[in-house]
Structure formats: structure tokens, C-alpha cells
C-alpha atoms as a PDB file:
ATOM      1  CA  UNK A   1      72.502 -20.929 -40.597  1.00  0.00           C
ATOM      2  CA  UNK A   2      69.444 -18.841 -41.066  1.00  0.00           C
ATOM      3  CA  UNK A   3      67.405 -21.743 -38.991  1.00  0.00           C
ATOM      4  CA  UNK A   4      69.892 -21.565 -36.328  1.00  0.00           C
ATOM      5  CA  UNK A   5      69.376 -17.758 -35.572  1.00  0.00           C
ATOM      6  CA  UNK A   6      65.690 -18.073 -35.851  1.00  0.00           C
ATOM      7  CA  UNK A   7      65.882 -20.830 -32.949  1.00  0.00           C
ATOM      8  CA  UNK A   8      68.151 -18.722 -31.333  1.00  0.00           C
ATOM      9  CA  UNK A   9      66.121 -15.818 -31.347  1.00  0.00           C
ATOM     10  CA  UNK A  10      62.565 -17.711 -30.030  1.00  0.00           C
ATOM     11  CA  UNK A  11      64.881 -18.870 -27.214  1.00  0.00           C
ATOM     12  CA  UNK A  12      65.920 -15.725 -26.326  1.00  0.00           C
ATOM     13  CA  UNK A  13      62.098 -14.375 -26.114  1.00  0.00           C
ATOM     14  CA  UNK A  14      61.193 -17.257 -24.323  1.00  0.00           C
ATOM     15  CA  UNK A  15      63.984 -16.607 -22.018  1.00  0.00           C
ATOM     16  CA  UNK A  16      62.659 -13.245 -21.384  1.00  0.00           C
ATOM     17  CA  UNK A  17      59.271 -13.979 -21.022  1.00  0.00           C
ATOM     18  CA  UNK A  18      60.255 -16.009 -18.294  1.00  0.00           C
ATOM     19  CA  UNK A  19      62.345 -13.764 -16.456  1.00  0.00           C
ATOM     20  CA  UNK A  20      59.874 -11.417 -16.007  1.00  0.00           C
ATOM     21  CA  UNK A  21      56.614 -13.769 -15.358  1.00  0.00           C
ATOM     22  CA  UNK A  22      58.628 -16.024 -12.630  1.00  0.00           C
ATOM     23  CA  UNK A  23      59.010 -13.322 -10.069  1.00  0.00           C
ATOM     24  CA  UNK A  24      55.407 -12.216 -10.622  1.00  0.00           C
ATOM     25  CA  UNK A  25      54.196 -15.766  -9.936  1.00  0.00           C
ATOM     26  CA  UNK A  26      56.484 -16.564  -7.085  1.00  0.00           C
ATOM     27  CA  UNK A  27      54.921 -12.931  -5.341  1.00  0.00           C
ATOM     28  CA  UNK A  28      51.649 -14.375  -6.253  1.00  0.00           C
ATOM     29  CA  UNK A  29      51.764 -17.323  -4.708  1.00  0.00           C
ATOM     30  CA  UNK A  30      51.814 -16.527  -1.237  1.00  0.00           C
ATOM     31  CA  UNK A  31      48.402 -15.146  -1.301  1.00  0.00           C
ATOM     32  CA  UNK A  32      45.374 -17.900  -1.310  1.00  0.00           C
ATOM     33  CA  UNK A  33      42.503 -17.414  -3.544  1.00  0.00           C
ATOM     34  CA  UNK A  34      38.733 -16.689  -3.099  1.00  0.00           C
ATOM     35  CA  UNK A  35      37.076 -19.755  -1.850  1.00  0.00           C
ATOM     36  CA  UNK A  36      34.720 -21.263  -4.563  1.00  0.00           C
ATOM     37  CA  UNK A  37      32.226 -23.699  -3.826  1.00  0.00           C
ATOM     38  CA  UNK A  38      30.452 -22.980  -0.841  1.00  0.00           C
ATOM     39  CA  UNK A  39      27.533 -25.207  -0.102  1.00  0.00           C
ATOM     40  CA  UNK A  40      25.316 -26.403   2.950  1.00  0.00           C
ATOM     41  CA  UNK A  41      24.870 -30.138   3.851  1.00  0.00           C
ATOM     42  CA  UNK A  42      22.426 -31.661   6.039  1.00  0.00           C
ATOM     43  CA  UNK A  43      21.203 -29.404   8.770  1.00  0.00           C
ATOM     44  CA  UNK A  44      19.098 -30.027  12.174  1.00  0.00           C
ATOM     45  CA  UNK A  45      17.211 -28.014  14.452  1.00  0.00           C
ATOM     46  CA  UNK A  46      20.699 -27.177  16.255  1.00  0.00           C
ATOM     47  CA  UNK A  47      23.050 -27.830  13.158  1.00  0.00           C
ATOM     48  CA  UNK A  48      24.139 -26.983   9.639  1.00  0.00           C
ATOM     49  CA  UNK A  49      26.611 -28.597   8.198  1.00  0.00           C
ATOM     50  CA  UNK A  50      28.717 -26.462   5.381  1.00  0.00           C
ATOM     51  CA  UNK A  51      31.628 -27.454   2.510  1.00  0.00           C
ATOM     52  CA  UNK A  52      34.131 -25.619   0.153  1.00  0.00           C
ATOM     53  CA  UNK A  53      36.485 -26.271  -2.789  1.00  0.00           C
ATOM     54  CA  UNK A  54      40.227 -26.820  -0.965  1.00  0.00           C
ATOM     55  CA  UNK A  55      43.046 -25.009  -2.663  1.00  0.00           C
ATOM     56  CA  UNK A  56      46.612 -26.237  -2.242  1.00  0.00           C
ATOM     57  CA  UNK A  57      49.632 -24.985  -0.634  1.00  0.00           C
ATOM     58  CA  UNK A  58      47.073 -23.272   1.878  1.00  0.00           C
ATOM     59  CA  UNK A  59      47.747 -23.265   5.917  1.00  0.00           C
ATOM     60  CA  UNK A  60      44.291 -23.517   6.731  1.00  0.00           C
ATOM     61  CA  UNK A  61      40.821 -21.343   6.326  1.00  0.00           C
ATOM     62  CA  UNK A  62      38.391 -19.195   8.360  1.00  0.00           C
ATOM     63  CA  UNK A  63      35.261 -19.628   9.253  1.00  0.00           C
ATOM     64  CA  UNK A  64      33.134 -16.668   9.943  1.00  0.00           C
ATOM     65  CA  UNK A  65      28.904 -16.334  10.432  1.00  0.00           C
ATOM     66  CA  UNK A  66      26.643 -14.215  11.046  1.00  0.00           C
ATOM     67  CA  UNK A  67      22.659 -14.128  11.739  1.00  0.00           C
ATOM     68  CA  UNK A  68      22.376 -10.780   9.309  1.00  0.00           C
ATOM     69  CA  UNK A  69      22.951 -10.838   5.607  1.00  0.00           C
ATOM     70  CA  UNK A  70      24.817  -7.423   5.804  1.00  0.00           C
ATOM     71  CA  UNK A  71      25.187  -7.080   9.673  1.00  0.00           C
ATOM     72  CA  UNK A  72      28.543  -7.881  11.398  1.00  0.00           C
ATOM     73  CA  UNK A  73      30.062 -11.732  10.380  1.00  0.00           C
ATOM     74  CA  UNK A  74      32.524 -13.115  13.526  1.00  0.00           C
ATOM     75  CA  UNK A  75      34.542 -15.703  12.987  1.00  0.00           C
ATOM     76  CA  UNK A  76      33.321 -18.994  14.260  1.00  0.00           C
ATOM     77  CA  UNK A  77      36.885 -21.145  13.906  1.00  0.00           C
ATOM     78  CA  UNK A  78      40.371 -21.711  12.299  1.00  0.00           C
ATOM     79  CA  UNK A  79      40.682 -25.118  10.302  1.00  0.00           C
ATOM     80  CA  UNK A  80      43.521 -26.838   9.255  1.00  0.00           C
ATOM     81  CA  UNK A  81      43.782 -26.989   5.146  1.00  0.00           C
ATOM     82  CA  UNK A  82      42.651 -30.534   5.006  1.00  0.00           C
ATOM     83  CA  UNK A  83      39.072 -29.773   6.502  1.00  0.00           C
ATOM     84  CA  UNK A  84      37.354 -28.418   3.670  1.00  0.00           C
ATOM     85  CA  UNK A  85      33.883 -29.399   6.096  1.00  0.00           C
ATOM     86  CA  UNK A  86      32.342 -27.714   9.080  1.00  0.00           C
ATOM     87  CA  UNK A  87      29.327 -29.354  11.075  1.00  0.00           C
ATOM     88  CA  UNK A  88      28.349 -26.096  13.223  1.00  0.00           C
ATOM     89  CA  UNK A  89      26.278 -27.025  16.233  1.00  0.00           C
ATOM     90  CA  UNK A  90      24.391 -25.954  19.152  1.00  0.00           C
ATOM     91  CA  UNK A  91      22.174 -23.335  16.990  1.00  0.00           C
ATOM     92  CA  UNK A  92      18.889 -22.260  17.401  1.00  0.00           C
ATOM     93  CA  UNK A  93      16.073 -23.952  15.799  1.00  0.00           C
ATOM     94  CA  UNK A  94      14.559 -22.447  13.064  1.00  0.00           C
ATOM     95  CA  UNK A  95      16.722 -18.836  12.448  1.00  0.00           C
ATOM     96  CA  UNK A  96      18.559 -18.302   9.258  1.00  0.00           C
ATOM     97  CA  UNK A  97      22.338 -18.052   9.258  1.00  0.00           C
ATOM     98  CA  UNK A  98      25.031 -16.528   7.126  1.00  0.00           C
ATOM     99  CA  UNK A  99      28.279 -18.006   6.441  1.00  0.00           C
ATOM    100  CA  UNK A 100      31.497 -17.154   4.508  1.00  0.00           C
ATOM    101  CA  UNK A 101      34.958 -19.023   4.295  1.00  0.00           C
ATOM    102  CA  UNK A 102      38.793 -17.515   3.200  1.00  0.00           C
ATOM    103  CA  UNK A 103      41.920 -19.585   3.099  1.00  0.00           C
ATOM    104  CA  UNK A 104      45.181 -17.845   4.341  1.00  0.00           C
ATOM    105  CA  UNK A 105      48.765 -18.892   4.615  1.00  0.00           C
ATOM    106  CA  UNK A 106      51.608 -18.220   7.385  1.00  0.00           C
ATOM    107  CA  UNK A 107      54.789 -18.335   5.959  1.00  0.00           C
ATOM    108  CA  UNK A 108      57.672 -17.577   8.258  1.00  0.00           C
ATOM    109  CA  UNK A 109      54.978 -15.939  10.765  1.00  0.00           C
ATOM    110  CA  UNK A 110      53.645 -14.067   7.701  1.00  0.00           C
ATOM    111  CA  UNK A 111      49.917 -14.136   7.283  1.00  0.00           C
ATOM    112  CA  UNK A 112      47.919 -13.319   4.068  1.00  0.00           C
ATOM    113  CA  UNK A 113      44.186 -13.852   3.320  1.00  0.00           C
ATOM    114  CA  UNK A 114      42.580 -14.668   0.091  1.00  0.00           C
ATOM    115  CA  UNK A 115      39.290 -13.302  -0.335  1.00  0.00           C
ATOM    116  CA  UNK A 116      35.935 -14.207   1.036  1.00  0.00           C
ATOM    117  CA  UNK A 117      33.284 -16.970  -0.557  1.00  0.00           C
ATOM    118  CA  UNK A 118      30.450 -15.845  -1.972  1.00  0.00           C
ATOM    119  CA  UNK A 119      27.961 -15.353   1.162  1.00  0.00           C
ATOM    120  CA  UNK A 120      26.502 -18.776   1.857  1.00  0.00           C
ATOM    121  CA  UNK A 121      22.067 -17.982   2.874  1.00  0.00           C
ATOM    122  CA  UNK A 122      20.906 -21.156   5.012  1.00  0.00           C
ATOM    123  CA  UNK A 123      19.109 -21.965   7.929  1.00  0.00           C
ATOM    124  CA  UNK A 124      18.368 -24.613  10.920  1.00  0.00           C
ATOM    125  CA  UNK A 125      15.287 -26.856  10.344  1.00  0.00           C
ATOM    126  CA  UNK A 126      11.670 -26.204  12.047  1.00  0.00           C
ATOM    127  CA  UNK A 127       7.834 -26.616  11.015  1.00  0.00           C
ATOM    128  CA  UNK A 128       6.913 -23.879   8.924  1.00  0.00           C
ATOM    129  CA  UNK A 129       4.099 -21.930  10.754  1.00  0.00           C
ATOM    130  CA  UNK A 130       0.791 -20.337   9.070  1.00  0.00           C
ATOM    131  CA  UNK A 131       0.476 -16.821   9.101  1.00  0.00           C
ATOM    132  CA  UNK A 132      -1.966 -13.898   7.349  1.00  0.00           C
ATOM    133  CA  UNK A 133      -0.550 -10.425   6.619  1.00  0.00           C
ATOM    134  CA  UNK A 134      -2.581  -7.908   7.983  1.00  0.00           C
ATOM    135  CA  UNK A 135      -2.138  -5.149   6.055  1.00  0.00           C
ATOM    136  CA  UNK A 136      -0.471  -4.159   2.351  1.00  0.00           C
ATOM    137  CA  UNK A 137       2.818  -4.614   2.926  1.00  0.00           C
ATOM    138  CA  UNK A 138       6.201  -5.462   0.936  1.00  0.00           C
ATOM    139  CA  UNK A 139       8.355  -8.270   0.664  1.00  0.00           C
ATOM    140  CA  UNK A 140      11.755  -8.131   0.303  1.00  0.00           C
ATOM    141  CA  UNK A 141      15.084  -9.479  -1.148  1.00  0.00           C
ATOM    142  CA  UNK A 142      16.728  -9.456   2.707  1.00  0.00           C
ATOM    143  CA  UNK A 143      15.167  -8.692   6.051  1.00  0.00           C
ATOM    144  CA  UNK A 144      15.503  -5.359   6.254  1.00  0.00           C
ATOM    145  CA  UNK A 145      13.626  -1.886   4.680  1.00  0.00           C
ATOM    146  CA  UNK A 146      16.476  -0.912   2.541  1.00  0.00           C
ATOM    147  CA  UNK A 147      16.743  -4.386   0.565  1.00  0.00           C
ATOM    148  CA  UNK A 148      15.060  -4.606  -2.805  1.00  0.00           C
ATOM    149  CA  UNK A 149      11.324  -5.057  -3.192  1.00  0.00           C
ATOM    150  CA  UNK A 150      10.239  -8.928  -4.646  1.00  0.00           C
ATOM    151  CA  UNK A 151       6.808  -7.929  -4.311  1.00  0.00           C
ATOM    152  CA  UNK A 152       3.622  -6.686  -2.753  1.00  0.00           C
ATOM    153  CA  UNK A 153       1.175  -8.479  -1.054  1.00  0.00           C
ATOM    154  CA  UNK A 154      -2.775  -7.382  -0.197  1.00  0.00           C
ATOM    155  CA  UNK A 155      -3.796  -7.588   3.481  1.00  0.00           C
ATOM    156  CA  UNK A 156      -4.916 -11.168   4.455  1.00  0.00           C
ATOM    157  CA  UNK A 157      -2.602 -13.000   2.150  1.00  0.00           C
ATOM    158  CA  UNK A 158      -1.309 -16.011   3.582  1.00  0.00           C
ATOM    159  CA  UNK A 159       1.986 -17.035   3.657  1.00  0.00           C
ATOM    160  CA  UNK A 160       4.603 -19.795   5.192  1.00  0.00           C
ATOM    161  CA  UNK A 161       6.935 -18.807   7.904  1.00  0.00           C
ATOM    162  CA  UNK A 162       9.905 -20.660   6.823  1.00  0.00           C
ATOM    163  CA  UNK A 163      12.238 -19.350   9.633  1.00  0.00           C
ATOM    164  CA  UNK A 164      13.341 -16.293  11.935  1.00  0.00           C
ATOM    165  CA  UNK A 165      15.336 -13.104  10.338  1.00  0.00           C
ATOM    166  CA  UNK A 166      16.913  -9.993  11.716  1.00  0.00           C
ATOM    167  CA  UNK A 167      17.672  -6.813   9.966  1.00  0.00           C
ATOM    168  CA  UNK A 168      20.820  -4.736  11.155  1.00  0.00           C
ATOM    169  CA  UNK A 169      18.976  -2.936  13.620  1.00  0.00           C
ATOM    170  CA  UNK A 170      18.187  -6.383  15.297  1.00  0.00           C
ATOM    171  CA  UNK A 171      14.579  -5.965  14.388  1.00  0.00           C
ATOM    172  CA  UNK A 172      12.651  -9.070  14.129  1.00  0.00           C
ATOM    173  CA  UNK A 173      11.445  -9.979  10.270  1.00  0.00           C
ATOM    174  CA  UNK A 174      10.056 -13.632   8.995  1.00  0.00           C
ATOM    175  CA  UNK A 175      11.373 -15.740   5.744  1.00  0.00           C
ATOM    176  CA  UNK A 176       7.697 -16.803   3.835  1.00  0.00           C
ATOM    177  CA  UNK A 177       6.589 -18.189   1.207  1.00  0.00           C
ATOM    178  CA  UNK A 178       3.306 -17.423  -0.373  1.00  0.00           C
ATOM    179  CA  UNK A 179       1.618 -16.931  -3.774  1.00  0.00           C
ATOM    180  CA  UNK A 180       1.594 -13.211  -5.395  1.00  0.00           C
ATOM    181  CA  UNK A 181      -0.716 -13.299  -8.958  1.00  0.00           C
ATOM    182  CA  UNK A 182      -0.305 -16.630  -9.579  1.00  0.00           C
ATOM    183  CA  UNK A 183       3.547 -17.030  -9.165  1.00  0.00           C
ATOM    184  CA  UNK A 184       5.518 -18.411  -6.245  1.00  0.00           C
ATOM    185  CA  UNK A 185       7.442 -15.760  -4.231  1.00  0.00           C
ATOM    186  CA  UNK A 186       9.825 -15.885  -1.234  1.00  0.00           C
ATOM    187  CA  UNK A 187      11.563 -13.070   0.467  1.00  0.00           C
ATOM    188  CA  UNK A 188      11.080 -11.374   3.965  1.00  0.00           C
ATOM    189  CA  UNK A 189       8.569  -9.755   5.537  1.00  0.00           C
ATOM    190  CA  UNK A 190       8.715  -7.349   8.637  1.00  0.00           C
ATOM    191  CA  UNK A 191       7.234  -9.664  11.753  1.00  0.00           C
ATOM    192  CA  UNK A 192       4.803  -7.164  13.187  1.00  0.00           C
ATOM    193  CA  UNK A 193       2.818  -7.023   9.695  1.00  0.00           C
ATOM    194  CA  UNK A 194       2.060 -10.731  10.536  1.00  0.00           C
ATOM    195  CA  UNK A 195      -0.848 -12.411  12.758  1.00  0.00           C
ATOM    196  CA  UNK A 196      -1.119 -16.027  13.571  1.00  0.00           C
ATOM    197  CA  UNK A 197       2.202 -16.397  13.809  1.00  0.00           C
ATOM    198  CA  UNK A 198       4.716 -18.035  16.373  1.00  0.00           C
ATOM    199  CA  UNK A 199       6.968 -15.232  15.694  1.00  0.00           C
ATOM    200  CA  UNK A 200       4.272 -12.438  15.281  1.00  0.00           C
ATOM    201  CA  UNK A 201       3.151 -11.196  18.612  1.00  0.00           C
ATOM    202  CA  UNK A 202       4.125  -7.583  18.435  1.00  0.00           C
ATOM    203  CA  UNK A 203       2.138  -4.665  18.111  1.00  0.00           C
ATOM    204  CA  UNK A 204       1.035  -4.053  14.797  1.00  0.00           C
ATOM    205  CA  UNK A 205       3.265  -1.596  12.336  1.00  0.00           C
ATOM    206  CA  UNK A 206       2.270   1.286  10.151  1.00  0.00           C
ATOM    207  CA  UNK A 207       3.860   1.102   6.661  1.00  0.00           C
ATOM    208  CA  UNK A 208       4.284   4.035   5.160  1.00  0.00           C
ATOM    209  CA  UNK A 209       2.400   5.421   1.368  1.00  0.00           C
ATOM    210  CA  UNK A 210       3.698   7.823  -1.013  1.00  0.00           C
ATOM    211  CA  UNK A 211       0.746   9.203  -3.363  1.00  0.00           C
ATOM    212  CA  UNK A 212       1.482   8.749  -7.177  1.00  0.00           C
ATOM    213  CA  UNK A 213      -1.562  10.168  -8.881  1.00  0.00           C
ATOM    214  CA  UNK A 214      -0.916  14.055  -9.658  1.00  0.00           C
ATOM    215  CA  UNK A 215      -4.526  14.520  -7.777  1.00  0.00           C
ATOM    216  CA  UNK A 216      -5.664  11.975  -4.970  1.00  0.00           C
ATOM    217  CA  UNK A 217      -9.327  12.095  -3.667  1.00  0.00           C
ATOM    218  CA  UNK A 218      -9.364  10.980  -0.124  1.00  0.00           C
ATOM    219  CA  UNK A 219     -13.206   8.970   0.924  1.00  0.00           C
ATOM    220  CA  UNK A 220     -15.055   8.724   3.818  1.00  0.00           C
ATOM    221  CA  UNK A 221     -15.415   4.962   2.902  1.00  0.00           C
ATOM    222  CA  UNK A 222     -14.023   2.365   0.218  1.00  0.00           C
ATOM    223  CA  UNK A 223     -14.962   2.752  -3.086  1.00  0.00           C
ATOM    224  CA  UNK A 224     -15.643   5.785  -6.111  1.00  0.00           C
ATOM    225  CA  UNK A 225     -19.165   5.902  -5.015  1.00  0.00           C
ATOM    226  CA  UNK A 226     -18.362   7.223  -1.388  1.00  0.00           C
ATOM    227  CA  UNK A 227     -17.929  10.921  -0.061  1.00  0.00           C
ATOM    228  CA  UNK A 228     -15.012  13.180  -0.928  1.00  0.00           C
ATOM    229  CA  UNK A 229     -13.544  14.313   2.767  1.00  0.00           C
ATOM    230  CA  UNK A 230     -10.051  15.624   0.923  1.00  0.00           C
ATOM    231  CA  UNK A 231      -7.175  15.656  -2.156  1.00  0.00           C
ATOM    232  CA  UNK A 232      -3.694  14.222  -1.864  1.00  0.00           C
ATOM    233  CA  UNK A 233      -0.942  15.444  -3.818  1.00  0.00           C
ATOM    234  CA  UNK A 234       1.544  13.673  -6.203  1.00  0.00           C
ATOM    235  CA  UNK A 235       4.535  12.734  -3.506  1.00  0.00           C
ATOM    236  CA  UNK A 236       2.549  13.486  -0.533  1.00  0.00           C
ATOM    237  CA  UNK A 237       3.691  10.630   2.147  1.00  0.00           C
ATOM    238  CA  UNK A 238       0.631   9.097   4.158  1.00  0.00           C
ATOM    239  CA  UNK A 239       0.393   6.321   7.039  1.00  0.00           C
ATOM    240  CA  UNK A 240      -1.357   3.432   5.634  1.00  0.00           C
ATOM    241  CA  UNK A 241      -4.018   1.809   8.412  1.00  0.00           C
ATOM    242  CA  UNK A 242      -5.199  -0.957   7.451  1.00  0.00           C
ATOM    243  CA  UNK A 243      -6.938  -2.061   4.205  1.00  0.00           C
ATOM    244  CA  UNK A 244     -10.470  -2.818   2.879  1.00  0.00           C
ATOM    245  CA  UNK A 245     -12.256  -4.439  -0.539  1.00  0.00           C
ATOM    246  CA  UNK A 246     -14.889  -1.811  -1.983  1.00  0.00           C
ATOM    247  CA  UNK A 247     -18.405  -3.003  -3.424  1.00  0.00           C
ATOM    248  CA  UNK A 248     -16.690  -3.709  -7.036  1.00  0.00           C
ATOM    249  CA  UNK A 249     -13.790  -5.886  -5.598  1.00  0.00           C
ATOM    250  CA  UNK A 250     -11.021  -2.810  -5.841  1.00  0.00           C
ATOM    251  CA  UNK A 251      -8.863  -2.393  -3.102  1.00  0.00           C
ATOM    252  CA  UNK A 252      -8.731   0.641  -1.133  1.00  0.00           C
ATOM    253  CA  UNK A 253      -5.904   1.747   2.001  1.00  0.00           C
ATOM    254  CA  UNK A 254      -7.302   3.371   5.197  1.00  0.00           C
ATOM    255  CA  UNK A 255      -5.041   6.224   5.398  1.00  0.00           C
ATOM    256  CA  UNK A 256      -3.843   9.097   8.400  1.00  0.00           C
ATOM    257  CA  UNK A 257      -2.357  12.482   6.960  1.00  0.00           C
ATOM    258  CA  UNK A 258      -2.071  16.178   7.975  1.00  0.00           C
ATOM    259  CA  UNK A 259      -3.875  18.924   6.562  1.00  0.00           C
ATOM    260  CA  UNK A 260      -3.913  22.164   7.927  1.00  0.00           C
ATOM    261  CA  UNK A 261      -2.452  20.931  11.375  1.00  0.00           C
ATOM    262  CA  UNK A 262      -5.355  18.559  11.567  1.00  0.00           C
ATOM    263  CA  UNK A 263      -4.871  14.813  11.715  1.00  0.00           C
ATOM    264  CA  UNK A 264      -7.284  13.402   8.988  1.00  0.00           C
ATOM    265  CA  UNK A 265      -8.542   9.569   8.276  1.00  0.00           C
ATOM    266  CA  UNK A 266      -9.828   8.658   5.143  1.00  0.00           C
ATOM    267  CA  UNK A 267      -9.917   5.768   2.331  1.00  0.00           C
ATOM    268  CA  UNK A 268      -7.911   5.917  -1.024  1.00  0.00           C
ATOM    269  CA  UNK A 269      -7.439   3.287  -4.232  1.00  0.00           C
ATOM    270  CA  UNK A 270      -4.745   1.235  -3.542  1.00  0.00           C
ATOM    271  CA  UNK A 271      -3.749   1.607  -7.321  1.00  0.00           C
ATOM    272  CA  UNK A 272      -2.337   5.090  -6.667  1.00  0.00           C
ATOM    273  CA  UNK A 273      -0.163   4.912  -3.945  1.00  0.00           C
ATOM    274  CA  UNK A 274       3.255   2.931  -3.703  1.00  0.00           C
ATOM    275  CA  UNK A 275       4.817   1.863  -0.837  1.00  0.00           C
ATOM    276  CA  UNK A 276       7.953   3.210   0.934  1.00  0.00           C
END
């Protein structure tokens, strides 16, 4: 008897669990999930071709691109939910493309979405092209200024455009690949800080220094040995000119401030100011 109302009672509990979790699963399943999987295929000069993990019980899944990593993605085509493949053609040769993928489903004229792929970084194929950076400058995680830092590299480093970039002011930037202290780096680079390049045939660009040493002496040429003409502060912002190796092999930063209203030129160690 006792056994009996023990199996009773785990029926009953089951019985409940069920009645609640059904309706939650039935609500659920109208809504696709995030597309997993994303990866590119062969690629051209005018083509890349991209895939995804298919989900079942889907109607079909969007396809959206864009040519900035955080610019503005438009969808490229609807697919039907057996195509879990897209061959996208008649692109330009050599620029780097974004791409991201969600399933939906229409039920009755009802439309959900399931959440975007990861963002999917490739690009068409082209020659990489030699270039030489021609003055300190940063590389970065993304083409654009406010993307993280991967390194710094000295004026006259060379590097390998790998293909064309735009930040999300349409500005032109490069993906290279060159060698920073011994270690193999890749990120992007803003075009104008380039020479020798395909891609780098705009006037040159001023980066932009902020001093870190509490007192900065400011010389008439590179190196400890030469003239004091003036004293940064700790903070003080300064427009970086070009760049120069002292006597001893240091590295020092031709550099433009203001002092006193007057518009100043002058040589500082590298060591003490960061870029910005």
C-alpha cells in the first residue's frame, strides 16, 4: 500500500512538472536560435564563400554584410532553411568584409528572429603590397582610432598590406602584418601613416602625443647631448612630426606645441610620450 502512494505521489510531481514546462517550451519554440558556426570557404578576388550550423523547424535565415566592423550591416539576401551556404560575388578585390547570419520563422504571417552569429572578419583575395610606416604610429584591434591598441610601431617599420579597411567615418585604413620586438602582429593601421603603398597616396597624418614624464625637456636636435629650447608638462598633448634615431640609437619624436601663443618645434625621447 505504502509503495502504491509513493508511485502515486512521483506521478503526480511529474505531472506537474509537466504542466508547467510544456507551455513554456511550446512559447519557446517559435523563436529560432543564435546561429553558431559561422565560417568562410574559399574566396576570390570577387568572391567569398560563407557557411553556418542549420537549426530545424526554421523558415529560412538572413544574410546581412557590411565593409565596417561596427559601421552599418545591410542585408545582402533571404535563404530558404535548407541553404545553410552563401557564395557572395561580384566584390571588390582585396577589401575586407563583415558578415553575420539569423534564422527566423513565419508562422501564420508571424515573424520572429533569433539572434545574430558571432560577426564573421574575412576578406577577398589580392597580392599583399610592401609598405614602410613613416612615422610612430599605432596599430589597432579594428580600423578605426577608438579600437584597442595591439601595438606600436617606430617610423620605417615595414609591414604587409594584407587588404583595404574603413573606419565608420569611411576613412581609409590598411590590414598589415609586420614584426613588433620579435613577435608577429596584425591589426590596422591608418592609410596616410603609410608610403609605398598601393593604398597609401594621401597626404601624410599627424598623430597626436600626450607627455607622461612629470617634467619633459624639449631639444633643438635628437639626443640628451643637444640644446634645451623648452619643458613639457605631465598630460600636455603635442603633434608628433616625424621621428629620428639619436647618436646612441634612442629614439626621439619631432614635436609642434604652443607656448605662450607661439608655435614651437623641437625633439623629445620617444620613451616619455604615449600616443593618443
Amino acid at each position: 500500500m505504502k509503495v502504491l502512494q509513493r508511485q502515486s505521489m512521483r506521478l503526480f510531481v511529474l505531472g506537474a512538472v509537466l504542466f508547467f514546462l510544456l507551455p513554456l517550451h511550446a512559447a519557446a519554440a517559435g523563436t529560432p536560435e543564435k546561429v553558431q558556426g559561422m565560417k568562410c570557404g574559399a574566396t576570390t578576388k570577387s568572391s567569398i564563400n560563407i557557411s553556418w550550423q542549420g537549426q530545424a523547424g526554421v523558415s529560412g535565415y538572413q544574410i546581412y554584410r557590411s565593409e565596417i566592423y561596427d559601421g552599418k550591416y545591410r542585408k545582402v539576401l533571404d535563404v530558404n532553411p535548407d541553404m545553410t551556404a552563401f557564395c557572395n560575388r561580384k566584390l571588390a578585390g582585396g577589401q575586407e568584409y563583415f558578415y553575420k547570419v539569423r534564422a527566423f520563422t513565419n508562422t501564420g504571417g508571424t515573424v520572429s528572429y533569433g539572434k545574430f552569429s558571432k560577426i564573421l572578419r574575412t576578406r577577398t583575395k589580392a597580392n599583399p603590397q610592401k609598405a614602410v610606416v613613416r612615422t610612430r604610429a599605432n596599430i589597432r584591434r579594428h580600423a578605426g582610432t577608438s579600437h584597442a591598441i595591439v601595438a606600436t610601431v617606430d617610423a620605417n617599420t615595414a609591414v604587409s598590406v594584407l587588404c583595404a579597411a574603413k573606419d565608420k567615418s569611411g576613412d581609409a585604413w590598411s590590414f598589415v602584418s609586420c614584426e613588433v620586438d620579435g613577435r608577429k602582429i596584425r591589426g590596422y593601421i591608418y592609410n596616410s601613416l603609410l608610403k609605398n603603398s598601393r593604398q597609401s597616396q594621401q597626404s601624410v597624418v599627424t598623430q597626436t602625443g600626450k607627455v607622461t614624464a612629470s617634467k619633459l625637456n624639449v631639444r633643438a636636435k635628437p639626443g640628451n647631448a643637444s640644446q634645451v629650447i623648452g619643458t613639457l608638462k605631465q598630460g600636455q598633448k603635442v603633434t608628433i612630426l616625424g621621428q629620428e634615431k639619436a647618436s646612441d640609437g634612442s629614439t626621439w619624436l619631432l614635436v609642434q606645441f604652443k607656448k605662450k601663443g607661439r608655435i614651437l618645434k623641437g625633439y623629445v625621447s620617444a620613451r616619455y610620450v604615449r600616443l593618443v
